[in-house]
PDB file of N, CA and C in Angstrom:
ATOM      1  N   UNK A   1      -4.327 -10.020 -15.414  1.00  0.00           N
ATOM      2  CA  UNK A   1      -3.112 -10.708 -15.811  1.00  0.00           C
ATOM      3  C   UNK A   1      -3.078 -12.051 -15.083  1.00  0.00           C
ATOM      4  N   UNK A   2      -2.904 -12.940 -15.893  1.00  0.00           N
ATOM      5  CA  UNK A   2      -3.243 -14.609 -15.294  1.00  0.00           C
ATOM      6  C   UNK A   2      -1.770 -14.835 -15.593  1.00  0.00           C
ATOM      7  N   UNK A   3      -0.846 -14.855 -13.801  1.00  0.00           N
ATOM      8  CA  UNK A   3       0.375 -15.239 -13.945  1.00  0.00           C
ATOM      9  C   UNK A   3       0.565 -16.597 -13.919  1.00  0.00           C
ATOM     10  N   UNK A   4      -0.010 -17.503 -13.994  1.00  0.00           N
ATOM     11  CA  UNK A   4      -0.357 -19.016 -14.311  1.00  0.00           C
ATOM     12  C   UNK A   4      -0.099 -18.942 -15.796  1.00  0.00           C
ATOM     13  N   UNK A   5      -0.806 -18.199 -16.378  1.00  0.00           N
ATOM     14  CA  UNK A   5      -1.117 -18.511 -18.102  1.00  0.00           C
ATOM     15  C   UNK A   5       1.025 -17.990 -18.571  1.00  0.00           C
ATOM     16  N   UNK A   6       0.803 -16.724 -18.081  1.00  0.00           N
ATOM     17  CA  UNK A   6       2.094 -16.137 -17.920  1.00  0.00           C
ATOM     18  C   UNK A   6       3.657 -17.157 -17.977  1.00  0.00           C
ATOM     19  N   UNK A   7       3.780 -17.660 -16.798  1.00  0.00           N
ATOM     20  CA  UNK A   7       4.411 -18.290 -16.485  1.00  0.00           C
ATOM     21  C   UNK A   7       4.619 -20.061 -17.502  1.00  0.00           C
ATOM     22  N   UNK A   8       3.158 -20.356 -17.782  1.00  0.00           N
ATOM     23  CA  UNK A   8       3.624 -21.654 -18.814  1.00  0.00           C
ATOM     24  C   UNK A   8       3.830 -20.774 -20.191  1.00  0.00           C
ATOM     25  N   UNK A   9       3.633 -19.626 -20.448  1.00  0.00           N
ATOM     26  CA  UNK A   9       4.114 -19.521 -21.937  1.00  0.00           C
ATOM     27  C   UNK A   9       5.791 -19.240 -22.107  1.00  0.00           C
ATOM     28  N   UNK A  10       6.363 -18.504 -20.740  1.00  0.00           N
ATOM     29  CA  UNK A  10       8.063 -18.352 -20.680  1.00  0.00           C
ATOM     30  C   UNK A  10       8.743 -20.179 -20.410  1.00  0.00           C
ATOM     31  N   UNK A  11       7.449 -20.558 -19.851  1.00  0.00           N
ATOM     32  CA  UNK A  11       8.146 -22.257 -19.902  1.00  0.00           C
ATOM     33  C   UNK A  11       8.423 -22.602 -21.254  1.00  0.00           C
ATOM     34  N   UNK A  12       6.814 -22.458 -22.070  1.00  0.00           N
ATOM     35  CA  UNK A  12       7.072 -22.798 -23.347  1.00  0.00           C
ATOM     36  C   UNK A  12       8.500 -22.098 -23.943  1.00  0.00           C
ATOM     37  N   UNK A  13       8.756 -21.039 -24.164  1.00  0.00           N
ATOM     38  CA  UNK A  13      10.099 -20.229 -24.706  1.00  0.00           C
ATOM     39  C   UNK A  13      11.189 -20.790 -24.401  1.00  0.00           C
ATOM     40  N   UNK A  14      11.476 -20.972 -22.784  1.00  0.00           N
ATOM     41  CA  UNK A  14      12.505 -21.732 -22.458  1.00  0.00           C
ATOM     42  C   UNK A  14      12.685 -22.964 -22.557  1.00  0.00           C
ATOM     43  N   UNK A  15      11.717 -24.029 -22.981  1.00  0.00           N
ATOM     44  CA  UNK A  15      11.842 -25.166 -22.954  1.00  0.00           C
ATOM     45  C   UNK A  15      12.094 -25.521 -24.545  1.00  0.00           C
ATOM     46  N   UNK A  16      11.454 -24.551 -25.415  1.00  0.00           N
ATOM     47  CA  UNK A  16      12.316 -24.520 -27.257  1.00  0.00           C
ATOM     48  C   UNK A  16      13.168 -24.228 -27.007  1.00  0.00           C
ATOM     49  N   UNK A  17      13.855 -23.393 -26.375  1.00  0.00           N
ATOM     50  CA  UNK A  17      15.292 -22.797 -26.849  1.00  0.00           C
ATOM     51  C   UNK A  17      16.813 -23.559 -26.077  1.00  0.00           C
ATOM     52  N   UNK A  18      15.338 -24.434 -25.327  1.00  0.00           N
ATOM     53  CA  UNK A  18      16.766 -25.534 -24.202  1.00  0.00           C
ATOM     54  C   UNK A  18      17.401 -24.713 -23.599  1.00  0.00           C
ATOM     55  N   UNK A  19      16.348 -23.846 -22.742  1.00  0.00           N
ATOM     56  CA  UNK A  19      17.688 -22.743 -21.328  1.00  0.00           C
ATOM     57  C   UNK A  19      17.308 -23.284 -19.717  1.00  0.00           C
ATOM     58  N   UNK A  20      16.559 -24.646 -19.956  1.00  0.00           N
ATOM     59  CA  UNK A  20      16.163 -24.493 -18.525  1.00  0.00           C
ATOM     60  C   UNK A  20      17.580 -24.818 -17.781  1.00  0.00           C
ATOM     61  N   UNK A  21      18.492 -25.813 -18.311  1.00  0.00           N
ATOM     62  CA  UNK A  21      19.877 -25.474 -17.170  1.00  0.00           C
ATOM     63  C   UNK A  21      20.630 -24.647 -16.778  1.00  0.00           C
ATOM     64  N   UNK A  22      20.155 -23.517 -17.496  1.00  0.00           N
ATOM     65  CA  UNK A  22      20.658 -22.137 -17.230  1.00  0.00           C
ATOM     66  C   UNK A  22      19.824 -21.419 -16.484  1.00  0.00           C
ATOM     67  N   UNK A  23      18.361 -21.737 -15.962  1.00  0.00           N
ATOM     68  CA  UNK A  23      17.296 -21.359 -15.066  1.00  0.00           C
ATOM     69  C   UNK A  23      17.429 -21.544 -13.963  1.00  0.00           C
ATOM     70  N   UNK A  24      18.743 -21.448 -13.363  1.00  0.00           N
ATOM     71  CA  UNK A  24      18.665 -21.751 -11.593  1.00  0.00           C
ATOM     72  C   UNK A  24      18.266 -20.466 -11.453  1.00  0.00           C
ATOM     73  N   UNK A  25      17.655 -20.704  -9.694  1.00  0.00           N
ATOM     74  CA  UNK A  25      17.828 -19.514  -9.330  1.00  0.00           C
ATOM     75  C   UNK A  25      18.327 -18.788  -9.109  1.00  0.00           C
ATOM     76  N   UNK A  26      20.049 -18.869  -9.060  1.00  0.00           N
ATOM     77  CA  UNK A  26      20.513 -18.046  -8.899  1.00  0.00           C
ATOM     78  C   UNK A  26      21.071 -17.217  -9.932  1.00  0.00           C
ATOM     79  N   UNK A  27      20.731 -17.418 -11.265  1.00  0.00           N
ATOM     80  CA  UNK A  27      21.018 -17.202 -12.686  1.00  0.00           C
ATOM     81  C   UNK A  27      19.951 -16.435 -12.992  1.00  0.00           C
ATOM     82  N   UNK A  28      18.537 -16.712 -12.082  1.00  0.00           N
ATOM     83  CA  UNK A  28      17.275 -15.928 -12.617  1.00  0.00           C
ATOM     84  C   UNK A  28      17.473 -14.555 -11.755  1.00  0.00           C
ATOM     85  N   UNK A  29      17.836 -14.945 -10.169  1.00  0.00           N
ATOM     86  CA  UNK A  29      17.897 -13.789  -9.413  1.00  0.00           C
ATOM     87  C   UNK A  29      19.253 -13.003  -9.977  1.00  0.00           C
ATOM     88  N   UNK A  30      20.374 -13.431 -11.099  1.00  0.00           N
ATOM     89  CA  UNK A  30      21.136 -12.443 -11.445  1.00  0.00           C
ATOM     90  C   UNK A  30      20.222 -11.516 -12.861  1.00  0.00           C
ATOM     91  N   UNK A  31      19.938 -12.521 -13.386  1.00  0.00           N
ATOM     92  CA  UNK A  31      19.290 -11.891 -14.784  1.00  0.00           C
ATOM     93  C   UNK A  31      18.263 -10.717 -14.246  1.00  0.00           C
ATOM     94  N   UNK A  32      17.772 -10.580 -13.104  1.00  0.00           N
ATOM     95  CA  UNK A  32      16.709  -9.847 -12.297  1.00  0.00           C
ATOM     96  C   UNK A  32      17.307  -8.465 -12.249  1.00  0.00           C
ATOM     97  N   UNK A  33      18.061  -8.729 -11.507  1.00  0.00           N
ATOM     98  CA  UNK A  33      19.120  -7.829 -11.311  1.00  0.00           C
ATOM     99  C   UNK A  33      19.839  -6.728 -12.483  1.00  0.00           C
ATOM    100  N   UNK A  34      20.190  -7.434 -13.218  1.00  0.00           N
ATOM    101  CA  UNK A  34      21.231  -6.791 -14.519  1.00  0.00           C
ATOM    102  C   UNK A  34      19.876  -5.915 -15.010  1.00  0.00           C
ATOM    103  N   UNK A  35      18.453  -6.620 -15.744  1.00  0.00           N
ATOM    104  CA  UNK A  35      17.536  -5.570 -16.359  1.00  0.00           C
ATOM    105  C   UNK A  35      17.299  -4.982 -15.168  1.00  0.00           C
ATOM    106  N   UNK A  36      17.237  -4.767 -14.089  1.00  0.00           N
ATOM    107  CA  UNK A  36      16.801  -3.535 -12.980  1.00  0.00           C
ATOM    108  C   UNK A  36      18.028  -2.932 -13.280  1.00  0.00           C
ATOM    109  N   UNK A  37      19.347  -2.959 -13.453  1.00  0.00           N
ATOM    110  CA  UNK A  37      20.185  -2.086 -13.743  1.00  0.00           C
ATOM    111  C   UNK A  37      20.094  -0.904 -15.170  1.00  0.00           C
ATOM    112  N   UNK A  38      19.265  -1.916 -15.865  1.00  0.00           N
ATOM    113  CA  UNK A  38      19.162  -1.185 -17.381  1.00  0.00           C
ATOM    114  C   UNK A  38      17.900  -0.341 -17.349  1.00  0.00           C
ATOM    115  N   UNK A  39      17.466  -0.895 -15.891  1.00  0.00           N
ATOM    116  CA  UNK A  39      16.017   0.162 -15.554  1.00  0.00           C
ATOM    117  C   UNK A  39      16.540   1.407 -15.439  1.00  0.00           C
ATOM    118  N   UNK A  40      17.251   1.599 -14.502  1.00  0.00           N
ATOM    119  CA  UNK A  40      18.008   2.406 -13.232  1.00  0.00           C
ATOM    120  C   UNK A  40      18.894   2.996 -14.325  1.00  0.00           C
ATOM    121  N   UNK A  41      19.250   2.652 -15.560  1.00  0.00           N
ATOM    122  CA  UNK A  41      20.407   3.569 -16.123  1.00  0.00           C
ATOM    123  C   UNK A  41      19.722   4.340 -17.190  1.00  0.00           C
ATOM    124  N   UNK A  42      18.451   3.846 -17.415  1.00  0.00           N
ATOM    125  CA  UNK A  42      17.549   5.248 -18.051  1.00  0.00           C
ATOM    126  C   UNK A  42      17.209   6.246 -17.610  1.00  0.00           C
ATOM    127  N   UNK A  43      17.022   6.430 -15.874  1.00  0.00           N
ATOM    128  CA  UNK A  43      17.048   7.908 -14.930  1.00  0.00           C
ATOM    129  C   UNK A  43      17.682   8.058 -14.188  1.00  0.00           C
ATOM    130  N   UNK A  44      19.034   7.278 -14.793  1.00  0.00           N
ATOM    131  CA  UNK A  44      20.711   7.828 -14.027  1.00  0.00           C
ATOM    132  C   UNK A  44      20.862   9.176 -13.972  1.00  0.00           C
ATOM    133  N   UNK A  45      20.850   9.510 -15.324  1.00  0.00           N
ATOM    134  CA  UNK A  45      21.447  11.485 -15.096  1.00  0.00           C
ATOM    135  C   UNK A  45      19.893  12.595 -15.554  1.00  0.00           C
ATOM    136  N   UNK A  46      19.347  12.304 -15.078  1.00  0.00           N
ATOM    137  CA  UNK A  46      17.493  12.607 -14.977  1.00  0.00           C
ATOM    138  C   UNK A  46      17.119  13.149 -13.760  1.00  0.00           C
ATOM    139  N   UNK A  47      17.039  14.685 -13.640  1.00  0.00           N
ATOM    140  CA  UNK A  47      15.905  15.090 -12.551  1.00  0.00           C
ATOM    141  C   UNK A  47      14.720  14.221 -12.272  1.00  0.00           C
ATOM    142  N   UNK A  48      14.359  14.750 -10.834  1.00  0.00           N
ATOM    143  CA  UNK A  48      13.274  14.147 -10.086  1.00  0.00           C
ATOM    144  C   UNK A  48      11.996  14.721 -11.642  1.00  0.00           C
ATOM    145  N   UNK A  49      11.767  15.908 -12.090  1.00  0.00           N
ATOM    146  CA  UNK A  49      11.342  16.285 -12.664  1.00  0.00           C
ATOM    147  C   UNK A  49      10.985  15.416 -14.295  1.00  0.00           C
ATOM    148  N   UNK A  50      12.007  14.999 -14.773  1.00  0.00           N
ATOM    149  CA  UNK A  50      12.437  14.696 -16.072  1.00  0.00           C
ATOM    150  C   UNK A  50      12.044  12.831 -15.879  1.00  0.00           C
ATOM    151  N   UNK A  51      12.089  12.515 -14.528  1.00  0.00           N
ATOM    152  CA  UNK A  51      12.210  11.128 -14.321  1.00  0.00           C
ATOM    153  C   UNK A  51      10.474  10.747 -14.780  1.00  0.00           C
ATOM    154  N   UNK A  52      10.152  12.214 -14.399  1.00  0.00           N
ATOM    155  CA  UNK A  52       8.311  11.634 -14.088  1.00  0.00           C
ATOM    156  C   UNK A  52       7.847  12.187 -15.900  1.00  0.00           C
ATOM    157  N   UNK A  53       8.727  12.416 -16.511  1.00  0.00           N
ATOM    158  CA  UNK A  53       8.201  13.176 -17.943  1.00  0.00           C
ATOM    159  C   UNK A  53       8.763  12.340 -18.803  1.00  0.00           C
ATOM    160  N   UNK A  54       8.997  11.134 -19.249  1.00  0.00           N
ATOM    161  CA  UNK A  54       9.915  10.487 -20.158  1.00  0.00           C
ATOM    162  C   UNK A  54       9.004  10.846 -21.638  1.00  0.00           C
ATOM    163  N   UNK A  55      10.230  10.683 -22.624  1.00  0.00           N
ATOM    164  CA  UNK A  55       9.522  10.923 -24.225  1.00  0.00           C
ATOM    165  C   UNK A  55       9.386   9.518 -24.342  1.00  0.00           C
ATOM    166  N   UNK A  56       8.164   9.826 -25.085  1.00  0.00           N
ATOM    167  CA  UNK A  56       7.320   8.457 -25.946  1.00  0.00           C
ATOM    168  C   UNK A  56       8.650   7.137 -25.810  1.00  0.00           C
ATOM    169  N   UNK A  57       9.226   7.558 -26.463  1.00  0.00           N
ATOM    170  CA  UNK A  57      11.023   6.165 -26.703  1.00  0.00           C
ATOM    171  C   UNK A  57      11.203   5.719 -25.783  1.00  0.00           C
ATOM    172  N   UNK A  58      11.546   6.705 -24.819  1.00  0.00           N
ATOM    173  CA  UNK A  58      12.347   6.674 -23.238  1.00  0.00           C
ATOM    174  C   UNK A  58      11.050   5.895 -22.837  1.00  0.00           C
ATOM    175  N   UNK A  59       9.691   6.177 -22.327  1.00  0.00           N
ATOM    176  CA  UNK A  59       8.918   5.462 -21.448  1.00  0.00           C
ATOM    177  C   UNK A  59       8.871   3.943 -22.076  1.00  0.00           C
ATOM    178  N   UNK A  60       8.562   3.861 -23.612  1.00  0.00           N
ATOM    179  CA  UNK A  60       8.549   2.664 -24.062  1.00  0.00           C
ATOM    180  C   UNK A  60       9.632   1.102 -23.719  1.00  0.00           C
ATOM    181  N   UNK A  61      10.915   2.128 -23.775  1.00  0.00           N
ATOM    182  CA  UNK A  61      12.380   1.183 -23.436  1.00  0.00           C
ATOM    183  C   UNK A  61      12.357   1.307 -22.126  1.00  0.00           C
ATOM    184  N   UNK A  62      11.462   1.968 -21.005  1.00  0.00           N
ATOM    185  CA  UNK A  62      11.652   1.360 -19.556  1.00  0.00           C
ATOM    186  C   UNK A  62      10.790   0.089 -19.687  1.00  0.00           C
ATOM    187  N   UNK A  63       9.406   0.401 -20.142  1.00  0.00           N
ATOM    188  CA  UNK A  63       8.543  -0.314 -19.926  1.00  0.00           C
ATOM    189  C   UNK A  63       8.821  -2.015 -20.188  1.00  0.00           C
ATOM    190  N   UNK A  64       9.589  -1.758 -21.420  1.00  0.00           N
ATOM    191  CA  UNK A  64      10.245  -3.017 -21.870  1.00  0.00           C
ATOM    192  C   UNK A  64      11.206  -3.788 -20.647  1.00  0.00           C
ATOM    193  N   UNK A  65      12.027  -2.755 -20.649  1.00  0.00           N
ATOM    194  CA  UNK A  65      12.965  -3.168 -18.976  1.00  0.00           C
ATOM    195  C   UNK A  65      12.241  -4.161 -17.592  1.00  0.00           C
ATOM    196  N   UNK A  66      10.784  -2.785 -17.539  1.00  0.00           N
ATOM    197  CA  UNK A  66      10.271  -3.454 -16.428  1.00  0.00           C
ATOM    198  C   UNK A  66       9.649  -5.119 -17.055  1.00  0.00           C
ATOM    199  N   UNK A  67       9.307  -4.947 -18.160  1.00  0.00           N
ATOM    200  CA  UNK A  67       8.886  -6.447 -18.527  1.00  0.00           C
ATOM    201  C   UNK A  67       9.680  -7.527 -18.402  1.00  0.00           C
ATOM    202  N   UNK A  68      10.981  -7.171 -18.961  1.00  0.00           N
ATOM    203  CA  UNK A  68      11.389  -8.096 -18.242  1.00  0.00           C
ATOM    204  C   UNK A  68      12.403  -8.427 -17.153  1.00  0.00           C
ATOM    205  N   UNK A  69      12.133  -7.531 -16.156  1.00  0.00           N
ATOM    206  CA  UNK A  69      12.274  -7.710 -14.793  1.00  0.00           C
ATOM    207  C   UNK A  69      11.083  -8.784 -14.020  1.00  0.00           C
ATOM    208  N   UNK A  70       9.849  -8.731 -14.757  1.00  0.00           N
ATOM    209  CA  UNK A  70       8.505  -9.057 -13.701  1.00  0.00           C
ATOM    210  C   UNK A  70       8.630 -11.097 -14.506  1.00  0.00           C
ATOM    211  N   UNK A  71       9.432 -10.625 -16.168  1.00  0.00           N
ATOM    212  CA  UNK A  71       9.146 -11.911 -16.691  1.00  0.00           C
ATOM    213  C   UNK A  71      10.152 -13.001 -15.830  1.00  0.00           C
ATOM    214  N   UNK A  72      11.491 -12.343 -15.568  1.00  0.00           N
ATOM    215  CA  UNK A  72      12.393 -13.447 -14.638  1.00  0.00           C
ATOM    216  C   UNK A  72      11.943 -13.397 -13.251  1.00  0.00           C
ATOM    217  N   UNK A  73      11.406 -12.359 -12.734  1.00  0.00           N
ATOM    218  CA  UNK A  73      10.709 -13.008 -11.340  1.00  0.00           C
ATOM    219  C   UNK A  73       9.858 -14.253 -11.435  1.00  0.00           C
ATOM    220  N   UNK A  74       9.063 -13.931 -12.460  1.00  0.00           N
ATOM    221  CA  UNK A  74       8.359 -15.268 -12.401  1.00  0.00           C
ATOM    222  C   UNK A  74       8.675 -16.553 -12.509  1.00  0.00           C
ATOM    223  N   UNK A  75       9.990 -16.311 -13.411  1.00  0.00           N
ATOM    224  CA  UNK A  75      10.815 -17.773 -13.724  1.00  0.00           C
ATOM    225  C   UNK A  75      11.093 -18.199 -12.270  1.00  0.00           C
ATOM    226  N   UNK A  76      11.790 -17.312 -11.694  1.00  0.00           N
ATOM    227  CA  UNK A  76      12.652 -17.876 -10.166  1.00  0.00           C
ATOM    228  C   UNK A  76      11.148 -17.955  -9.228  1.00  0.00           C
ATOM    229  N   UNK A  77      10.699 -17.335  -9.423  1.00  0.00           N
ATOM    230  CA  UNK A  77       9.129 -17.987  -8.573  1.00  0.00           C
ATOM    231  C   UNK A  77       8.752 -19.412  -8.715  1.00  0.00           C
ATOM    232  N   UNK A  78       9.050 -19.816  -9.874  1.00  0.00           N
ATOM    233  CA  UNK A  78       8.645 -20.868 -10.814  1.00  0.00           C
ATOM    234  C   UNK A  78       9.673 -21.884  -9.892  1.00  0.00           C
ATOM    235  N   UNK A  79      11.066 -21.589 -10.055  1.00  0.00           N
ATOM    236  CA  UNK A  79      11.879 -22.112 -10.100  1.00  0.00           C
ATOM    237  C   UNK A  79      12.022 -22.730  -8.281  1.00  0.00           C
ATOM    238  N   UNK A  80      11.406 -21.678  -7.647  1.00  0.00           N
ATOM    239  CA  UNK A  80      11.613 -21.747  -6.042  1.00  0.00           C
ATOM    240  C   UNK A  80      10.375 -22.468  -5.744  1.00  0.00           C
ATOM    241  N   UNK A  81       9.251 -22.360  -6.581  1.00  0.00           N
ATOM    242  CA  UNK A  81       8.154 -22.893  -6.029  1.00  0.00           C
ATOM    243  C   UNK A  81       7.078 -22.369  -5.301  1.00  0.00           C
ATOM    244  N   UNK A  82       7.688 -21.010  -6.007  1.00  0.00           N
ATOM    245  CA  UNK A  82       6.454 -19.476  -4.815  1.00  0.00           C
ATOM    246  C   UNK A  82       5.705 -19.265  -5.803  1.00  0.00           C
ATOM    247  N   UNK A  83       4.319 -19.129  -5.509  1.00  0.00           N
ATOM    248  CA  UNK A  83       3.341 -18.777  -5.879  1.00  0.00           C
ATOM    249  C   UNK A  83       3.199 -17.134  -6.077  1.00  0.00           C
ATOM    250  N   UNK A  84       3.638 -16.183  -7.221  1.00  0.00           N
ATOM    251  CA  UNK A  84       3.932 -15.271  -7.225  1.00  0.00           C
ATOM    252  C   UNK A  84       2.290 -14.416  -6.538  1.00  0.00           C
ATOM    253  N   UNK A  85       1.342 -14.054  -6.653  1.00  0.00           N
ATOM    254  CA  UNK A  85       0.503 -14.185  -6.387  1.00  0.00           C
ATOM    255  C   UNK A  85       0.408 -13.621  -5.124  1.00  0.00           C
ATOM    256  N   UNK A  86       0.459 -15.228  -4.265  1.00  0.00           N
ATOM    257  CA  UNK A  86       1.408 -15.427  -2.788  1.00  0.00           C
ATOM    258  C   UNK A  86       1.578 -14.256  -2.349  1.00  0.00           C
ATOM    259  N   UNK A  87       2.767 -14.546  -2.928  1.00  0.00           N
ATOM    260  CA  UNK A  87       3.937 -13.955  -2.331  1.00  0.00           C
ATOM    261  C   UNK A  87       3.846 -12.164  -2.467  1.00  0.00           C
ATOM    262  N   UNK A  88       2.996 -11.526  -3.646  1.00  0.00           N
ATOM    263  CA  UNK A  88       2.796 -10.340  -3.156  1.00  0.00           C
ATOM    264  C   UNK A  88       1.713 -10.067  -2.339  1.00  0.00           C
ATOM    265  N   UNK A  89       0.480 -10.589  -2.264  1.00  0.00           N
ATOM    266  CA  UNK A  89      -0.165 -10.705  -1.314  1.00  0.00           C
ATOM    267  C   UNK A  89       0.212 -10.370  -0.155  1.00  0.00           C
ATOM    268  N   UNK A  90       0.573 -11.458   0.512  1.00  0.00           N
ATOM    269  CA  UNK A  90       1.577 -11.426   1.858  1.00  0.00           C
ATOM    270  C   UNK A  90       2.083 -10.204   2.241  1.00  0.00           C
ATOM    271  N   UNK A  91       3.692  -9.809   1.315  1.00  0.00           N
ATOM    272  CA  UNK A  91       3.972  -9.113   1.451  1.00  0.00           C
ATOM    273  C   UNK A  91       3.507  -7.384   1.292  1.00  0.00           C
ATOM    274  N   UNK A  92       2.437  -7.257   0.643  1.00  0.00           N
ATOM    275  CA  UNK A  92       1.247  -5.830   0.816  1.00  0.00           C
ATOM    276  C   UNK A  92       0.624  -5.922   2.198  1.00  0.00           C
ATOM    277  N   UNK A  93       0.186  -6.826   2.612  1.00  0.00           N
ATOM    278  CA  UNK A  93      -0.604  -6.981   3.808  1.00  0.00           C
ATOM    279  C   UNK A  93       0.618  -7.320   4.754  1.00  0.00           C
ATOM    280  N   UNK A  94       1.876  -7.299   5.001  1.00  0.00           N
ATOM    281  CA  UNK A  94       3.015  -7.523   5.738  1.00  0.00           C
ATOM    282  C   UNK A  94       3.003  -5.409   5.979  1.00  0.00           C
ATOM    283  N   UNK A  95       3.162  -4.938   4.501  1.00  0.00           N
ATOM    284  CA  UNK A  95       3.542  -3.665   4.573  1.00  0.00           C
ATOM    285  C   UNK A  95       2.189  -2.702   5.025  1.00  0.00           C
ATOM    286  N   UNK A  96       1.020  -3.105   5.106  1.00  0.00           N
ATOM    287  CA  UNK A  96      -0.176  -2.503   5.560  1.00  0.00           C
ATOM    288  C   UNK A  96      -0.498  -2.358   7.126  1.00  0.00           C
ATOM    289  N   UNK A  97       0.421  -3.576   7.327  1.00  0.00           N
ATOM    290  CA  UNK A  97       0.067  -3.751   8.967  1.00  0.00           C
ATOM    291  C   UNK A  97       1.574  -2.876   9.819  1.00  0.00           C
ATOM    292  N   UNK A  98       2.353  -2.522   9.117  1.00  0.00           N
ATOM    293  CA  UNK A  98       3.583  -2.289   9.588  1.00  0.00           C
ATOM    294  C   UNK A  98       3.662  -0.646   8.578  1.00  0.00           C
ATOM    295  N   UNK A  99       2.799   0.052   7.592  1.00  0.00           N
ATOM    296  CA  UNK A  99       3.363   1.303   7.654  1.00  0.00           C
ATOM    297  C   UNK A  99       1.859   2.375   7.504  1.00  0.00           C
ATOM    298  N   UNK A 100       0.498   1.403   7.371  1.00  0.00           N
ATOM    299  CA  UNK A 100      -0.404   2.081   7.433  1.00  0.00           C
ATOM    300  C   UNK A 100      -0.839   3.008   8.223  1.00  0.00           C
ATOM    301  N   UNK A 101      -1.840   3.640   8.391  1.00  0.00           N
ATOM    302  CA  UNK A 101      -2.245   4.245   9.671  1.00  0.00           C
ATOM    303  C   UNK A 101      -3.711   3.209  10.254  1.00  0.00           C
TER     304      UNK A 101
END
């Protein structure tokens, strides 16, 4: 996945539809937010069991969710000037040195 290639094609989208003044970050870090909510409300009333078994529909409409959760990170990455990349990098090797053995 080439989040370079990624990232200029949601430019392209947003730049037809004229939303970049609506692209702050703090508009991207809400939009982030709200689809992680629509994540989170597909295994609201879902056993630990049922969470890990979704039907064909159900896994499809998370998957969608998570898409675009990862698509507005990238915007506000974009938008902040972080190299998404970067920035998980870092932070794996932040969490390797601090929970590995």
């Amino acid at each position: 996945m080439n989040l370079e290639h990624l990232t200029e094609r949601l430019h392209r989208i947003r730049d037809t539809n004229d939303w970049k003044p609506f692209h702050s970050p703090k508009n991207l870090a809400m939009a982030a937010s709200v689809e992680m909510a629509e994540l989170v409300e597909i295994f609201q009333w879902l056993t630990e069991d049922q969470s890990r078994q979704l039907p064909a529909d159900t896994l499809a409409h998370a998957g969608q969710e998570v898409g675009d959760i990862v698509l507005y990170l990238l915007l506000l990455c974009s938008e902040l000037g972080l190299d998404m990349n970067e920035v998980v990098r870092a932070k794996l090797a932040d969490s390797e040195r601090r929970f590995a053995p």
